[in-house]
Each structure stands twice: as structure tokens, then as C-alpha cells.
Protein backbone atom coordinates (compact mmCIF):
# COMPACT_ATOMS: atom_id res chain seq x y z
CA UNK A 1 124.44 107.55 97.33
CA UNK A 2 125.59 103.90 97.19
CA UNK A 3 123.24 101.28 99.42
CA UNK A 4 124.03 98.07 100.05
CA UNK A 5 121.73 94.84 101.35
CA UNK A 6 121.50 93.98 104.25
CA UNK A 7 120.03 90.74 105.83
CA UNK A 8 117.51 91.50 108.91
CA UNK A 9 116.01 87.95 110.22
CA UNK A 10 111.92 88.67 111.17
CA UNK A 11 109.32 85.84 112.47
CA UNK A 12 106.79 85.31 109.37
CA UNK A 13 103.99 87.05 111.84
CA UNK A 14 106.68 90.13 112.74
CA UNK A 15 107.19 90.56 108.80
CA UNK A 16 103.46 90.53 108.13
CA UNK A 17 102.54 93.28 110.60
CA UNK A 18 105.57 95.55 109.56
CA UNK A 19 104.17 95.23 106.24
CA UNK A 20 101.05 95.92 106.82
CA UNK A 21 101.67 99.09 108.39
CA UNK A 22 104.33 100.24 106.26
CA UNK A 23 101.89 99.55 103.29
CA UNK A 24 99.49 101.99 104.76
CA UNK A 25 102.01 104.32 104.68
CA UNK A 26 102.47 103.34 101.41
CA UNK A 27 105.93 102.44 101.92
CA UNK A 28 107.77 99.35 101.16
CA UNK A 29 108.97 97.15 104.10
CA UNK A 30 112.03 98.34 103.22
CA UNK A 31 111.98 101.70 102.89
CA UNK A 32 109.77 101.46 106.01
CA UNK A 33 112.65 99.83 107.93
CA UNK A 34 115.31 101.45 106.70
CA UNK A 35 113.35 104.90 108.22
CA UNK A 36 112.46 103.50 111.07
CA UNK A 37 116.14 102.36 112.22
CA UNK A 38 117.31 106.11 111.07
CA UNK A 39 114.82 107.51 112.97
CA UNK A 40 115.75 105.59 116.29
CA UNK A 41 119.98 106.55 115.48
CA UNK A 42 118.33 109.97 114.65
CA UNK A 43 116.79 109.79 118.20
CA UNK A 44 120.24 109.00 120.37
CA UNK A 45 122.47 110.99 118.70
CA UNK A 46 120.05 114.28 120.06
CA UNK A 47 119.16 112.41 123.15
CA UNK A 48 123.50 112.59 123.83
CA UNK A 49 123.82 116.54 122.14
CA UNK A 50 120.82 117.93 124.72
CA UNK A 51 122.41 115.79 127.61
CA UNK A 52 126.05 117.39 126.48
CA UNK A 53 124.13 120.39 126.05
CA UNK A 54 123.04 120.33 130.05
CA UNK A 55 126.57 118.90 131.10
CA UNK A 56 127.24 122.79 129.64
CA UNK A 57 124.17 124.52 131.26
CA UNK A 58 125.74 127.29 133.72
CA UNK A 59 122.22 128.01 134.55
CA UNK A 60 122.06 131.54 132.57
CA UNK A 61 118.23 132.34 131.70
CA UNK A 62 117.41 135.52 129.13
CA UNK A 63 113.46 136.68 128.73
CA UNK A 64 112.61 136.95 125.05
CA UNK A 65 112.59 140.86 125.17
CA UNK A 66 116.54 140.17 126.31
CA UNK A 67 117.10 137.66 122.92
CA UNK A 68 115.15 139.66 120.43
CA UNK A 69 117.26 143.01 121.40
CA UNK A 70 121.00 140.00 121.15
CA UNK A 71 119.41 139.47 117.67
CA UNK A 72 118.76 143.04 116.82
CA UNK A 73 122.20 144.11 117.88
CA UNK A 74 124.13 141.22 116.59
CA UNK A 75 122.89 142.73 112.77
């Protein structure tokens, strides 16, 4: 996959401390950013499917004795 740079402006004392902790990690800052940032995207995109997903909801329950015996006869 192709990457490209990207500029992200931190204070001298906000670069430090993201450094610090990704090097405990034993990450690079970068690395360490680039993570965090796909975690948070990562984070909203299921935050938005499960609130689609309730939008859905008609409010049918099954016990797990009633799933097990859907995945038995679904073979």
C-alpha cells in the first residue's frame, strides 16, 4: 500500500508526551499516531453501524437454545 506524509502541527510538550508513550509501546510517534487516528475512525464508523443497527431493531429476542437449533438447521 502507497502512504503519503502528512503534516500534523503538535506543541513541543504535546510531541514529547506522545512520544514518550508511544516509545513504551515501542512504537514510533508515527506509527503511534497513525493507529491512534485509525482507531478513533475505526470507533465512529461502528458507533453509526450499531446505531443503524437499532434504527432496524423490531424488538425480536431468541434464547440461545432457539439460535443454536437456527444454526443446526441452517447446515
Amino acid at each position: 500500500m502507497a502512504m503519503s506524509a502528512t503534516a500534523i502541527r503538535f506543541d513541543d510538550g504535546e510531541k514529547d508526551w506522545i512520544q514518550s508513550y508511544a516509545s513504551v509501546l515501542g512504537m514510533s510517534f508515527s506509527e503511534f499516531v497513525r493507529n491512534a487516528a485509525l482507531d478513533k475512525v475505526e470507533e465512529a464508523a461502528d458507533i453509526k453501524a450499531y446505531n443503524e443497527a437499532l434504527m432496524e431493531d423490531d424488538g425480536t429476542r431468541y434464547s440461545m437454545d432457539d439460535v443454536m437449533r437456527m444454526a443446526m438447521e441452517a447446515e
